[in-house]
C-alpha atoms as a PDB file:
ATOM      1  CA  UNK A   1      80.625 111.021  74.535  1.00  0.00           C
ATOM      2  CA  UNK A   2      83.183 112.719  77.084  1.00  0.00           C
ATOM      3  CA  UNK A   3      86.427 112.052  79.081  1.00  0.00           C
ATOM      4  CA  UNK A   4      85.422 111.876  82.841  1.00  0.00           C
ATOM      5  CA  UNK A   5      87.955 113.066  84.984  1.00  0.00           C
ATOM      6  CA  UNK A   6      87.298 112.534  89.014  1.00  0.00           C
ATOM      7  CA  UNK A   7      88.177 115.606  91.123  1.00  0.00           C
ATOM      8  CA  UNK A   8      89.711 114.362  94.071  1.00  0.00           C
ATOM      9  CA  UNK A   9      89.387 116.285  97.174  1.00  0.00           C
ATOM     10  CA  UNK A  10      91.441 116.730 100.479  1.00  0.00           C
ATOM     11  CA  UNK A  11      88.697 118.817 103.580  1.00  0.00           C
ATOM     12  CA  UNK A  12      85.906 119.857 100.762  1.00  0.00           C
ATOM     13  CA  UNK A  13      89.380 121.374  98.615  1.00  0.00           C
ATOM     14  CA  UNK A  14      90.057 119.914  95.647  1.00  0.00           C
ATOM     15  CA  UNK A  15      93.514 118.533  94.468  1.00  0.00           C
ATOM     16  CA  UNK A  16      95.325 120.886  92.817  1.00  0.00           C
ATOM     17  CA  UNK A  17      96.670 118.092  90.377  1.00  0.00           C
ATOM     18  CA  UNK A  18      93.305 117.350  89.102  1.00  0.00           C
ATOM     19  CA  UNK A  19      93.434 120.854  87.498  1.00  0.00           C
ATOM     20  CA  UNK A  20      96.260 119.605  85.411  1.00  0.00           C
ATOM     21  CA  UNK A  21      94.675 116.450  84.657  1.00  0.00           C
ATOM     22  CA  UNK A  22      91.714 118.294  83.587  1.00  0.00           C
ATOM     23  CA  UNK A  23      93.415 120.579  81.416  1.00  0.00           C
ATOM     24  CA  UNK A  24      95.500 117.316  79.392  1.00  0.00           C
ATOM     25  CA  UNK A  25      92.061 116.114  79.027  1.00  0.00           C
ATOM     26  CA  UNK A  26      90.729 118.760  77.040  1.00  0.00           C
ATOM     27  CA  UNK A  27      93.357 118.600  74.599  1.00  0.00           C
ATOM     28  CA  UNK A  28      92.545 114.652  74.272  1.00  0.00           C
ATOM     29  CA  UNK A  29      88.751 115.311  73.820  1.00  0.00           C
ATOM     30  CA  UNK A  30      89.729 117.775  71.014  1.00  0.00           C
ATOM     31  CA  UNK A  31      91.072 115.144  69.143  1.00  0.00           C
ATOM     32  CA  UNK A  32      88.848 112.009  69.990  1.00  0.00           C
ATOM     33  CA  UNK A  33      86.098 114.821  69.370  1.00  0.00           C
ATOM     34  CA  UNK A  34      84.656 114.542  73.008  1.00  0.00           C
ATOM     35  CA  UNK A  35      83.557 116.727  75.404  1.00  0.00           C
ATOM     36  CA  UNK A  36      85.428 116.939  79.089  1.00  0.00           C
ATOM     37  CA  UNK A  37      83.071 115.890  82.401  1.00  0.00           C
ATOM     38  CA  UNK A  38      84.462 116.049  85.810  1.00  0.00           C
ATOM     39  CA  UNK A  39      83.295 114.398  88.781  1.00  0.00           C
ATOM     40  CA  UNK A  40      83.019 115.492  92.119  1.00  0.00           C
ATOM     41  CA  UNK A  41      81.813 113.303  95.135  1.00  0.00           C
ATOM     42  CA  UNK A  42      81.468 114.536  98.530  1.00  0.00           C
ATOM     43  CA  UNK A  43      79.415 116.923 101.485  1.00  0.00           C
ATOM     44  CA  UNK A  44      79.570 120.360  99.525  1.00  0.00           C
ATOM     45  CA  UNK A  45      81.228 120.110  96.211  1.00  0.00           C
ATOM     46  CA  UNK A  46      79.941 123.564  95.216  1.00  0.00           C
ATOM     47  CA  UNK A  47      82.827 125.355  94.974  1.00  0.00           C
ATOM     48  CA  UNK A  48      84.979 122.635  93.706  1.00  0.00           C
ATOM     49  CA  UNK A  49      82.716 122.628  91.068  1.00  0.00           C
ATOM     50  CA  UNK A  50      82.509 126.032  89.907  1.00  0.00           C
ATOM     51  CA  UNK A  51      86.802 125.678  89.775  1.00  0.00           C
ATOM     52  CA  UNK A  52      86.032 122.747  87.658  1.00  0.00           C
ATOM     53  CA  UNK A  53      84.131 124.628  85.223  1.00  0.00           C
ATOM     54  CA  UNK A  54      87.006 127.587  85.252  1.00  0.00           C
ATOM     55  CA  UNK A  55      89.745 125.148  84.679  1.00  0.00           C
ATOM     56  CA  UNK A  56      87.669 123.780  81.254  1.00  0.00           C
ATOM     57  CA  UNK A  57      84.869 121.814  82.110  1.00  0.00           C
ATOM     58  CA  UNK A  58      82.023 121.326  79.403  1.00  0.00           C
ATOM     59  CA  UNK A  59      79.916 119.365  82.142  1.00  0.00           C
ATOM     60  CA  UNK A  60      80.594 119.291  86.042  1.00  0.00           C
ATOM     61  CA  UNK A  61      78.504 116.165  87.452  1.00  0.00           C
ATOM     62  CA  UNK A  62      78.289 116.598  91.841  1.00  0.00           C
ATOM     63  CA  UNK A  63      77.172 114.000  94.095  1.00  0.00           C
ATOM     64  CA  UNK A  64      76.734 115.572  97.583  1.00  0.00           C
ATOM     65  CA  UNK A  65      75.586 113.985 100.546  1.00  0.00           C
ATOM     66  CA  UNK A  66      76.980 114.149 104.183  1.00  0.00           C
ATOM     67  CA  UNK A  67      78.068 110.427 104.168  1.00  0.00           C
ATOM     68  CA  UNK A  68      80.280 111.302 101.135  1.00  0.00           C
ATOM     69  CA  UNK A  69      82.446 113.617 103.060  1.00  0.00           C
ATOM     70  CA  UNK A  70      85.664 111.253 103.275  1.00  0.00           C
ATOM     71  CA  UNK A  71      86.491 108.860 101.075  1.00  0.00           C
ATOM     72  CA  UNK A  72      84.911 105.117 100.788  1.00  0.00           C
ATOM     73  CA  UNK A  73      85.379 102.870  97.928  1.00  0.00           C
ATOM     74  CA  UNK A  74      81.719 101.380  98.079  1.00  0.00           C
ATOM     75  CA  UNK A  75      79.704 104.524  97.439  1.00  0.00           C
ATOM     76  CA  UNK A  76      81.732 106.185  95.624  1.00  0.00           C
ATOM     77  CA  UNK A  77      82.820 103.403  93.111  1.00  0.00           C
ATOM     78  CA  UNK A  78      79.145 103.304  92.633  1.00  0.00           C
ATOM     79  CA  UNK A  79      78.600 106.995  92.064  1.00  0.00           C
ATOM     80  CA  UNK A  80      81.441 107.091  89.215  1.00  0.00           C
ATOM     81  CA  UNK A  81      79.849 104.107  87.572  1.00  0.00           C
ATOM     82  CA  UNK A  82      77.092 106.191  87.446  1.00  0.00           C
ATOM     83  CA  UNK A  83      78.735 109.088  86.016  1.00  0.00           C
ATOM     84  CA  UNK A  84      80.269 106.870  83.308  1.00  0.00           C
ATOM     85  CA  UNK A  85      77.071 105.616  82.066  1.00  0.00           C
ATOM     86  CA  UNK A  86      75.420 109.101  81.686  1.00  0.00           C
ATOM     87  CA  UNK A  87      78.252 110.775  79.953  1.00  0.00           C
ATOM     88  CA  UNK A  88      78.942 107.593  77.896  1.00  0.00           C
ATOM     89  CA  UNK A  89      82.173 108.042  78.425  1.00  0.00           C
ATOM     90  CA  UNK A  90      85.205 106.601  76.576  1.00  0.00           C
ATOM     91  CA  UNK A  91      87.985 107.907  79.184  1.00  0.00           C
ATOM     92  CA  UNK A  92      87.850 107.455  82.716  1.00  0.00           C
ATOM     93  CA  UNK A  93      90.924 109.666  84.544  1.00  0.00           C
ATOM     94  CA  UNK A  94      91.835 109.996  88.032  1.00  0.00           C
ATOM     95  CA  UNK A  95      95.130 111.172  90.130  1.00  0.00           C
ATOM     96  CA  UNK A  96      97.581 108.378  90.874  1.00  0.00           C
ATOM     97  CA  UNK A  97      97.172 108.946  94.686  1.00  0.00           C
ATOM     98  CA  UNK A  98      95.884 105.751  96.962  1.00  0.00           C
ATOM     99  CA  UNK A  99      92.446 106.980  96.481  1.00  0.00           C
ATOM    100  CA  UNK A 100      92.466 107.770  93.033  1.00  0.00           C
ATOM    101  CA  UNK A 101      94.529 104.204  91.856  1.00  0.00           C
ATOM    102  CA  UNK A 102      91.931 102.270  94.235  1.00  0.00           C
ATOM    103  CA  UNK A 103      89.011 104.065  92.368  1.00  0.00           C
ATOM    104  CA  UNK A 104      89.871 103.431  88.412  1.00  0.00           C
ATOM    105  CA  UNK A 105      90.831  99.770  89.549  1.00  0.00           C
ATOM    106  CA  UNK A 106      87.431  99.140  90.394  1.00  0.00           C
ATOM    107  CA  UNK A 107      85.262 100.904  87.782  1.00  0.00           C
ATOM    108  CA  UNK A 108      87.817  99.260  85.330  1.00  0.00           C
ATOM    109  CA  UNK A 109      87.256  96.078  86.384  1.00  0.00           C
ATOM    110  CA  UNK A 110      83.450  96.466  86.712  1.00  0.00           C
ATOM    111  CA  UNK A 111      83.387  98.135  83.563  1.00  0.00           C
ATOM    112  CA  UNK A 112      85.351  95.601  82.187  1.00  0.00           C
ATOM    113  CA  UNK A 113      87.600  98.209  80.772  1.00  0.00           C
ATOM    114  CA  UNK A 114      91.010  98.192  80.081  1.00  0.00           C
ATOM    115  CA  UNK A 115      93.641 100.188  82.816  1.00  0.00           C
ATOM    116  CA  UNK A 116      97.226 102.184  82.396  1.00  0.00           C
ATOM    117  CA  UNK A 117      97.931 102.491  85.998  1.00  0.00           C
ATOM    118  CA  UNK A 118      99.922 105.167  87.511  1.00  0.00           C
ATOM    119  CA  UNK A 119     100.741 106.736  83.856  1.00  0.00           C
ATOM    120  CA  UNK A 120     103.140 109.635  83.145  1.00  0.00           C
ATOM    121  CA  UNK A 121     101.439 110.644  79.747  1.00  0.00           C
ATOM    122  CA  UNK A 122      98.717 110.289  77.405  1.00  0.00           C
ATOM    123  CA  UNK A 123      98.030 110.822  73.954  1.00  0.00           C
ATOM    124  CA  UNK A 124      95.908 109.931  71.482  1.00  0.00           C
ATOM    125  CA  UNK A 125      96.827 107.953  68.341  1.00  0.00           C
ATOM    126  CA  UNK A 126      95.082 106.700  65.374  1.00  0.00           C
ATOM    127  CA  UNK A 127      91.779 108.073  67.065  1.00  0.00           C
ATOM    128  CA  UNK A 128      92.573 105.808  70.434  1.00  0.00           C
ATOM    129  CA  UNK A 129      93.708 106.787  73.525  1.00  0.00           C
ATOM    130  CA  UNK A 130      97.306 105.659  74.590  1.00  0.00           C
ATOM    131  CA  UNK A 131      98.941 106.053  78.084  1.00  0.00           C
ATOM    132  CA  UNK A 132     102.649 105.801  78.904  1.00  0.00           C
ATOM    133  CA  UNK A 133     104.190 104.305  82.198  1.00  0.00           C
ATOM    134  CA  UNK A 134     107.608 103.643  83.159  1.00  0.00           C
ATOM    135  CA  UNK A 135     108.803 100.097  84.469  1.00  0.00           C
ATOM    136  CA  UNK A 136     111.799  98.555  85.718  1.00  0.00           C
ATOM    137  CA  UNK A 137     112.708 101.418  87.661  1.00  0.00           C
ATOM    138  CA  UNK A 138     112.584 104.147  85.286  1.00  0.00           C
ATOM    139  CA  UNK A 139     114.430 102.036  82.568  1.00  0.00           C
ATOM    140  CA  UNK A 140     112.067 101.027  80.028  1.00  0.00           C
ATOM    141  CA  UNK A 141     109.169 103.094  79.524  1.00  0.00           C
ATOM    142  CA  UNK A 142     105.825 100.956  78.351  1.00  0.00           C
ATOM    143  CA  UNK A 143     102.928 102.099  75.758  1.00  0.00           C
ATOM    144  CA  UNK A 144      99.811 100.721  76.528  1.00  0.00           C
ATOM    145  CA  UNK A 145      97.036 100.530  74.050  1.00  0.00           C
ATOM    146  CA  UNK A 146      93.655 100.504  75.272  1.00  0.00           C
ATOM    147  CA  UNK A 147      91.276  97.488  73.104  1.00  0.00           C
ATOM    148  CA  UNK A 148      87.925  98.239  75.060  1.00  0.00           C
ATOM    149  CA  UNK A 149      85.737 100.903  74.431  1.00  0.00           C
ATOM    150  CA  UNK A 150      86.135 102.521  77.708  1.00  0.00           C
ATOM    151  CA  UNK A 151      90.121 103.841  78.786  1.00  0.00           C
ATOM    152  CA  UNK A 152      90.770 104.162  82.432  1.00  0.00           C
ATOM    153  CA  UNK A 153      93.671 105.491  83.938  1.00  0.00           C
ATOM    154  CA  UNK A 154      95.528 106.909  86.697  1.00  0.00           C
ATOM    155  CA  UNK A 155      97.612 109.509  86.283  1.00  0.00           C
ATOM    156  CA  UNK A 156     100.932 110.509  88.313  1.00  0.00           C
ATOM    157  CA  UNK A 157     101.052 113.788  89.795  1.00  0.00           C
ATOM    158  CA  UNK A 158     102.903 116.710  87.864  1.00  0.00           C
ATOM    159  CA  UNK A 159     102.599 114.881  85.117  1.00  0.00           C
ATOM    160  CA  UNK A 160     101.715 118.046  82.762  1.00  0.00           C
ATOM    161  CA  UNK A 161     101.740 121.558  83.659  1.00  0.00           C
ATOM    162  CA  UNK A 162      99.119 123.505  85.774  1.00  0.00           C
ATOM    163  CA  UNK A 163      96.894 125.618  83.746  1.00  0.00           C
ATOM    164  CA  UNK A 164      95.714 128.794  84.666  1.00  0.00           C
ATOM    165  CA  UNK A 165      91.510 129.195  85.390  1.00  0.00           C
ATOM    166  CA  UNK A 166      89.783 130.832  82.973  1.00  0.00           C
ATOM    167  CA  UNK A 167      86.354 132.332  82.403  1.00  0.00           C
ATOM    168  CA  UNK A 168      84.642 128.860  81.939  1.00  0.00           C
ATOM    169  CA  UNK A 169      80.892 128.220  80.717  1.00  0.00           C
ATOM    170  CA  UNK A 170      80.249 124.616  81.636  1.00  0.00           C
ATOM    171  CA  UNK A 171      77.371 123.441  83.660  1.00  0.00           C
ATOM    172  CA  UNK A 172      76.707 121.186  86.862  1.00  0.00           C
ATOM    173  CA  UNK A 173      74.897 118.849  87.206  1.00  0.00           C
ATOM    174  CA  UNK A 174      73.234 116.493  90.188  1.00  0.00           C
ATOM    175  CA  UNK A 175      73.937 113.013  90.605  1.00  0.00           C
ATOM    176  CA  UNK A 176      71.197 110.668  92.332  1.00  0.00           C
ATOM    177  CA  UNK A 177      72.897 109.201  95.747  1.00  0.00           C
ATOM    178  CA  UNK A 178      71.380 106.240  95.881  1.00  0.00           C
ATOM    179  CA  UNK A 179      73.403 105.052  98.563  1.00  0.00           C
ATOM    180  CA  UNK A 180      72.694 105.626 102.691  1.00  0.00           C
ATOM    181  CA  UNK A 181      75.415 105.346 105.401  1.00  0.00           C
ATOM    182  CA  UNK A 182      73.283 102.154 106.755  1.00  0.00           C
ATOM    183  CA  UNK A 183      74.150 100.557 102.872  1.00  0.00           C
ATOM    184  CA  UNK A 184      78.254 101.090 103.310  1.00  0.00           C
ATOM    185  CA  UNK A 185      79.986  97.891 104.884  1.00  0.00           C
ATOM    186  CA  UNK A 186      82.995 100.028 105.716  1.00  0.00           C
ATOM    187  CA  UNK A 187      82.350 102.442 108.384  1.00  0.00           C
ATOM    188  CA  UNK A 188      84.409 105.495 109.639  1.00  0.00           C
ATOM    189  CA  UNK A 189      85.056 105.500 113.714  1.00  0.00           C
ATOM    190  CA  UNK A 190      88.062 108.306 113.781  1.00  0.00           C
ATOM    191  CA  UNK A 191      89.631 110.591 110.976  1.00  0.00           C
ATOM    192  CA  UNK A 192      92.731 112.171 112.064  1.00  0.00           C
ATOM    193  CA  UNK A 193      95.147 114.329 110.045  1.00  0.00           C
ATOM    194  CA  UNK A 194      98.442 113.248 109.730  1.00  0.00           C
ATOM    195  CA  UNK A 195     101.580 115.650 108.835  1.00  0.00           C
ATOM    196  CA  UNK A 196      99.776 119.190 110.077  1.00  0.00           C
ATOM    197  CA  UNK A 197     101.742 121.667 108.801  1.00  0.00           C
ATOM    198  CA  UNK A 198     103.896 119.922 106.694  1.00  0.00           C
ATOM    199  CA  UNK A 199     104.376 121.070 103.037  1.00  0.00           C
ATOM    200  CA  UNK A 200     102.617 119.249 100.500  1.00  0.00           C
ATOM    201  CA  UNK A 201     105.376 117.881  98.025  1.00  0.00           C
ATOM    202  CA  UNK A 202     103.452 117.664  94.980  1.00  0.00           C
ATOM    203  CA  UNK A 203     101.501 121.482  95.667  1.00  0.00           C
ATOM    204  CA  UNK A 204     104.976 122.866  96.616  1.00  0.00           C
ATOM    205  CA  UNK A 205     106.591 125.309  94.600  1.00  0.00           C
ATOM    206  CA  UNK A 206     109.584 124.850  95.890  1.00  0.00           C
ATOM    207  CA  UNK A 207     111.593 121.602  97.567  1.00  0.00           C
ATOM    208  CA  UNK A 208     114.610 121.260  98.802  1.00  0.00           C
ATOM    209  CA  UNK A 209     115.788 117.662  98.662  1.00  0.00           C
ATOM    210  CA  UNK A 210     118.577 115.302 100.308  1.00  0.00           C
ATOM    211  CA  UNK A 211     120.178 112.306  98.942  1.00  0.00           C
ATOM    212  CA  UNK A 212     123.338 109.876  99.441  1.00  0.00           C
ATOM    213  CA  UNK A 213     125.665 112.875 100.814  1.00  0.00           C
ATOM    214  CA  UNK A 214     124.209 113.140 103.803  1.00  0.00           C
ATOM    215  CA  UNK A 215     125.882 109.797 104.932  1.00  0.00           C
ATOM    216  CA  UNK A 216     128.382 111.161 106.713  1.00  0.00           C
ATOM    217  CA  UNK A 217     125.782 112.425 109.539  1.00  0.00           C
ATOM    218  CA  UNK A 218     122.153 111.747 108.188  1.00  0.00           C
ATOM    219  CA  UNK A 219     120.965 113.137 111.442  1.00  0.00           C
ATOM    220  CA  UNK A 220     122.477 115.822 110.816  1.00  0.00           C
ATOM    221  CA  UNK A 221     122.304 116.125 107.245  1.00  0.00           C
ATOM    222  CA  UNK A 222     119.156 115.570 106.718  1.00  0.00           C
ATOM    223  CA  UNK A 223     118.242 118.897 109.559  1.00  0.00           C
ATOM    224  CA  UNK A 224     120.318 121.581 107.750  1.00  0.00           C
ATOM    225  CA  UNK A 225     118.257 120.278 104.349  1.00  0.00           C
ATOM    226  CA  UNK A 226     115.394 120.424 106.661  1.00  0.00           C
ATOM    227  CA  UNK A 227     116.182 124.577 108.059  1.00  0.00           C
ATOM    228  CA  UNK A 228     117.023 125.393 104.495  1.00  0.00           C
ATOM    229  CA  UNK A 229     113.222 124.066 103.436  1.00  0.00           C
ATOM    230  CA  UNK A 230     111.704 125.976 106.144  1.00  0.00           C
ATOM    231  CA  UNK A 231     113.685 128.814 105.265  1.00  0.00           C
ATOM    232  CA  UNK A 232     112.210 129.040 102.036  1.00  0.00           C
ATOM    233  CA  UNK A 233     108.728 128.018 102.985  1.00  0.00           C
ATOM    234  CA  UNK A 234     109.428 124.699 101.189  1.00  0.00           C
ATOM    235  CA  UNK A 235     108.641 121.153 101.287  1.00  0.00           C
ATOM    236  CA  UNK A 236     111.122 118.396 101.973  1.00  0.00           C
ATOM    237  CA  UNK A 237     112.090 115.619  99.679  1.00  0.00           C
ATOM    238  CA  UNK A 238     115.208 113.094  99.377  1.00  0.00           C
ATOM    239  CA  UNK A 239     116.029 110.484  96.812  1.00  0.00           C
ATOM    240  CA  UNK A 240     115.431 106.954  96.801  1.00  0.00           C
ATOM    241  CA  UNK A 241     119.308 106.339  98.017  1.00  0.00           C
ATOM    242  CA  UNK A 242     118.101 108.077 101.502  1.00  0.00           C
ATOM    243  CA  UNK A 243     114.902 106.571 102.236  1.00  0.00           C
ATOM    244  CA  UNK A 244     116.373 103.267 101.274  1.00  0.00           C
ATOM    245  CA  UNK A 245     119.063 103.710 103.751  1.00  0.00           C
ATOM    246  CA  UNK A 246     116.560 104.472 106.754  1.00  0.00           C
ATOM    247  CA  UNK A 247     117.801 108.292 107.002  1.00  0.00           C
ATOM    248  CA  UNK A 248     114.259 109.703 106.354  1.00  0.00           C
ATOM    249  CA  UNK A 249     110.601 108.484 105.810  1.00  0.00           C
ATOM    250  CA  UNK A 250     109.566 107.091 102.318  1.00  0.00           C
ATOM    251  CA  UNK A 251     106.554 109.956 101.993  1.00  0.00           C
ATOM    252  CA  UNK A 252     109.524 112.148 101.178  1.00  0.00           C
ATOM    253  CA  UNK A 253     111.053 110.892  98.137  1.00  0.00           C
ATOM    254  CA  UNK A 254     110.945 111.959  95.006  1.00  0.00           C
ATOM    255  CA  UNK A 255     111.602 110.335  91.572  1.00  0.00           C
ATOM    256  CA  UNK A 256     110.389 107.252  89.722  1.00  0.00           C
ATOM    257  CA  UNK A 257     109.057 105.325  92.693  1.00  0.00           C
ATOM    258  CA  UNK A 258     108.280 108.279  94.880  1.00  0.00           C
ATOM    259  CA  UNK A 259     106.580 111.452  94.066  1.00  0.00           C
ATOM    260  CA  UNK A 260     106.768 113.453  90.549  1.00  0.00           C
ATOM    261  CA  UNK A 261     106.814 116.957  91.130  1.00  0.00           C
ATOM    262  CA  UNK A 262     106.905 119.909  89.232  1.00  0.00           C
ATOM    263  CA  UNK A 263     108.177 122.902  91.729  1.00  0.00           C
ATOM    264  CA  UNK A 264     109.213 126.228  90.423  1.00  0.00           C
ATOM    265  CA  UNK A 265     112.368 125.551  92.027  1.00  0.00           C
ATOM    266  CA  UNK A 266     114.278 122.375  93.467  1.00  0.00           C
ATOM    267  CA  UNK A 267     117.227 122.303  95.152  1.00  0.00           C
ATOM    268  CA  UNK A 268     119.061 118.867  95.233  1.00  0.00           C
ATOM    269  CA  UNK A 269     121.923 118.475  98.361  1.00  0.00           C
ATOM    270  CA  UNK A 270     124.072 115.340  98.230  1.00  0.00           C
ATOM    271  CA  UNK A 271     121.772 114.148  95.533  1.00  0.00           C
ATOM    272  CA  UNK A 272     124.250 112.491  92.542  1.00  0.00           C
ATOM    273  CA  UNK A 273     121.232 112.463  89.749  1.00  0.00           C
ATOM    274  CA  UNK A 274     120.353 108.862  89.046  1.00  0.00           C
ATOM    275  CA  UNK A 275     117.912 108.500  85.775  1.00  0.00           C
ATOM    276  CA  UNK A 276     114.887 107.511  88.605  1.00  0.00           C
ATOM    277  CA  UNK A 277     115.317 110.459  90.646  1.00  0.00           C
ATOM    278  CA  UNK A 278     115.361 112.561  87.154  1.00  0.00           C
ATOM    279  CA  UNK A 279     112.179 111.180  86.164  1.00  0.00           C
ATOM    280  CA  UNK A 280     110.680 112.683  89.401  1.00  0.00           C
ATOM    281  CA  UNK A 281     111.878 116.318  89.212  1.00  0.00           C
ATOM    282  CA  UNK A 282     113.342 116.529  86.230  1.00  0.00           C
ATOM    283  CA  UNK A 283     111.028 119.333  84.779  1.00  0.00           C
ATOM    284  CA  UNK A 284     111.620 121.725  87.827  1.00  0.00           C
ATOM    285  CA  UNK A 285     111.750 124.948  86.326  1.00  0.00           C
ATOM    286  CA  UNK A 286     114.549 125.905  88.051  1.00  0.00           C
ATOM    287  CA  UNK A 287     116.998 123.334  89.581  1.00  0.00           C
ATOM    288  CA  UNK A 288     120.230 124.051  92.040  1.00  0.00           C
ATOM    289  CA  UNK A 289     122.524 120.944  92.794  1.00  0.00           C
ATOM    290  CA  UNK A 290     124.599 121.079  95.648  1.00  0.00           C
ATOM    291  CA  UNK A 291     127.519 117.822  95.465  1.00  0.00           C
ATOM    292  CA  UNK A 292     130.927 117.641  96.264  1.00  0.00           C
ATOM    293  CA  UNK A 293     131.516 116.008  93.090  1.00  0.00           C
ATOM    294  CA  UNK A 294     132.057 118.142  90.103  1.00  0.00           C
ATOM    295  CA  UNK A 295     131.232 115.007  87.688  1.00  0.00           C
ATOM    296  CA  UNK A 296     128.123 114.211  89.641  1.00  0.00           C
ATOM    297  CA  UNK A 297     124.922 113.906  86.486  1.00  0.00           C
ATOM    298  CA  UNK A 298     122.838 116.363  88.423  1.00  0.00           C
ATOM    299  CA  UNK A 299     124.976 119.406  87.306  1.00  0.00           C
ATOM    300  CA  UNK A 300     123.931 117.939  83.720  1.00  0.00           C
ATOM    301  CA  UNK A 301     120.852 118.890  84.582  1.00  0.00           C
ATOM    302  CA  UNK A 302     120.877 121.997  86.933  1.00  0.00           C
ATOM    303  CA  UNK A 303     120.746 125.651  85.923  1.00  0.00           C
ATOM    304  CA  UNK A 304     122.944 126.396  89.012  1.00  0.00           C
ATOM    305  CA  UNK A 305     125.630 124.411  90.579  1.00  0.00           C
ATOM    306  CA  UNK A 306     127.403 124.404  93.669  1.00  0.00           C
ATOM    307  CA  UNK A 307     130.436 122.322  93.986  1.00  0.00           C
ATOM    308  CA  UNK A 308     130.872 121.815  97.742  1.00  0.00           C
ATOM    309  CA  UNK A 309     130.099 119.231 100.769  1.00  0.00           C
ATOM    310  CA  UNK A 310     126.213 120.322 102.118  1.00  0.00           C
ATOM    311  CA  UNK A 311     127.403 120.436 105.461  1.00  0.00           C
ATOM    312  CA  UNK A 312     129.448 123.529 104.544  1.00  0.00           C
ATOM    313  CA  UNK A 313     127.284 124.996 101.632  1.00  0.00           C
ATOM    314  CA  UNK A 314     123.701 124.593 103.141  1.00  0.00           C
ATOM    315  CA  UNK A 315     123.919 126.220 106.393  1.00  0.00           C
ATOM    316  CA  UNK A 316     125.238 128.837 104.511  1.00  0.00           C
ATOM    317  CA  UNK A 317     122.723 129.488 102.040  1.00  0.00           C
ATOM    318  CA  UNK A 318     120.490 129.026 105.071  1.00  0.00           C
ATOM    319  CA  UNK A 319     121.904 131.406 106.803  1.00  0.00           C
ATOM    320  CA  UNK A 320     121.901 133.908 103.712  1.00  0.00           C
ATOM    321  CA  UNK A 321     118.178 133.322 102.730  1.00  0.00           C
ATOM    322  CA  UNK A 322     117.300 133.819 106.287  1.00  0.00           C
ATOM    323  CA  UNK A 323     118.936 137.520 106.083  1.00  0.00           C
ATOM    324  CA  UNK A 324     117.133 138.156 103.090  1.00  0.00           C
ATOM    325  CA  UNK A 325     113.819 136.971 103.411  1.00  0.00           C
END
């Protein structure tokens, strides 16, 4: 009996939120007394799954073949169905990305397994796994109980912390591939990276963020938050107010129907601190709001606060960071 946990990877690297995912599950199969698997699909998973076994791993089960490289939902639904039977598992876990949500959909519904999509937390009560998500914006936040025998979720990124590696002693183990490129209907003619040398805003450890104040000039606003990111090496982000309103793309928000992040620190400009956009970032380690107004519910929140329009205060600490760094 284990918890499976699918180690999604980005280029033969695995995501870094997995580790955290990984690391949750451990402290679940403690107390449904079950060991943690994780599953790794792809062209060379070797050194993905040595990390696996570092970050906790009892068992590391690898599928490797060339036509596994990038992602396809035939094989590789296939391949964790696979893994699910031989580690009889009771959990199925994967990261709430496209890939990941895709992935538990279909092995729940072949499995015929109850799903907790795009959770924030899990526990484990009265020897059954329970997952929490949040609906209606961020307003009500839902328990769901799994009934079948086998509990499959995805899991937001960020959701818990990211544990350190340790010594590990798990093993790895092969998978059969018992698929062949000619078997996959869905066929790969280009692959082309998108964002180069953009920040990753759920790896960063640091984001500087724009909301509502930027109104006045978004243009404008939104490339002084953007200097003050690269300034610090950081990724950008923006609230839900500012994608709405056109001013930047939605891949940058964060909060309760964007991104959850986890950064060591996040610096909010313009952003007023709705409840949603909380839910996001809200356990930054460090957070720095930036508003004109005084009464604004981010300062609630922030260790340090700066009372002042962003056009004047951002170029400023821009300017200052530059100096320094």
């Amino acid at each position: 009996m284990a918890i499976l946990v699918w180690i999604e990877q980005n280029d033969g690297q695995a995501v870094s939120n997995c580790w955290e995912l990984l690391d949750k599950a451990k402290v679940l199969g403690q107390e449904l007394g079950a060991e943690v698997a994780a599953l790794l699909i792809g062209s060379d998973v070797d050194d993905s799954a040595q990390q696996a076994v570092a970050y906790g791993a009892d068992h590391v089960y690898a599928a490797a073949a060339p036509h596994l490289a990038h992602f396809r939902l035939q094989p590789y639904a296939a391949i964790a169905e696979q893994a699910v039977a031989r580690t009889d598992a009771v959990a199925f876990l994967t990261n709430a990305s496209i890939r990941g949500g895709v992935l538990a959909a279909t092995v729940a519904c072949r499995r015929n397994a109850g799903i907790a999509a795009n959770a924030s937390d899990l526990w484990v009560e009265d020897g059954r796994l329970v997952a929490a998500r949040t609906i209606y914006s961020g307003n009500i936040q839902a328990r769901i109980q799994f009934e079948s025998s086998l509990a499959v979720a995805s899991v937001r990124p960020r959701s818990f912390p990211m544990p350190a590696p340790t010594d590990g002693s798990g093993s790895v183990d092969n998978l059969d591939v018992r698929t062949q490129e000619d078997d996959i209907r869905q066929k790969i003619s280009d692959f082309r990276a998108a964002d180069a040398g953009e920040v990753s805003l759920t790896d960063a450890h640091i984001i500087v963020s724009g909301g509502r104040g930027v109104a006045e000039d978004p243009q404008k606003g939104f490339e002084l938050v953007g200097e003050l990111a690269s300034a610090l090496g950081a990724a950008l982000g923006a609230s839900r107010a500012a994608v709405d309103a056109g001013y930047i793309p939605y891949k940058h928000q964060v909060g309760q129907t964007g991104k959850t992040v986890r950064p060591d620190l996040y610096i909010a400009c313009g952003i007023s601190g709705a409840i949603q956009h909380l839910a996001g970032m809200g356990n930054s380690k460090i957070i720095v709001a930036i508003n004109k107004d005084a009464d604004a519910p981010i300062f609630q929140r922030a260790k340090y606060g700066i009372v002042d329009d962003l056009f004047s205060a951002v170029p400023a600490l821009t300017a200052e960071f530059r100096k320094r760094l």
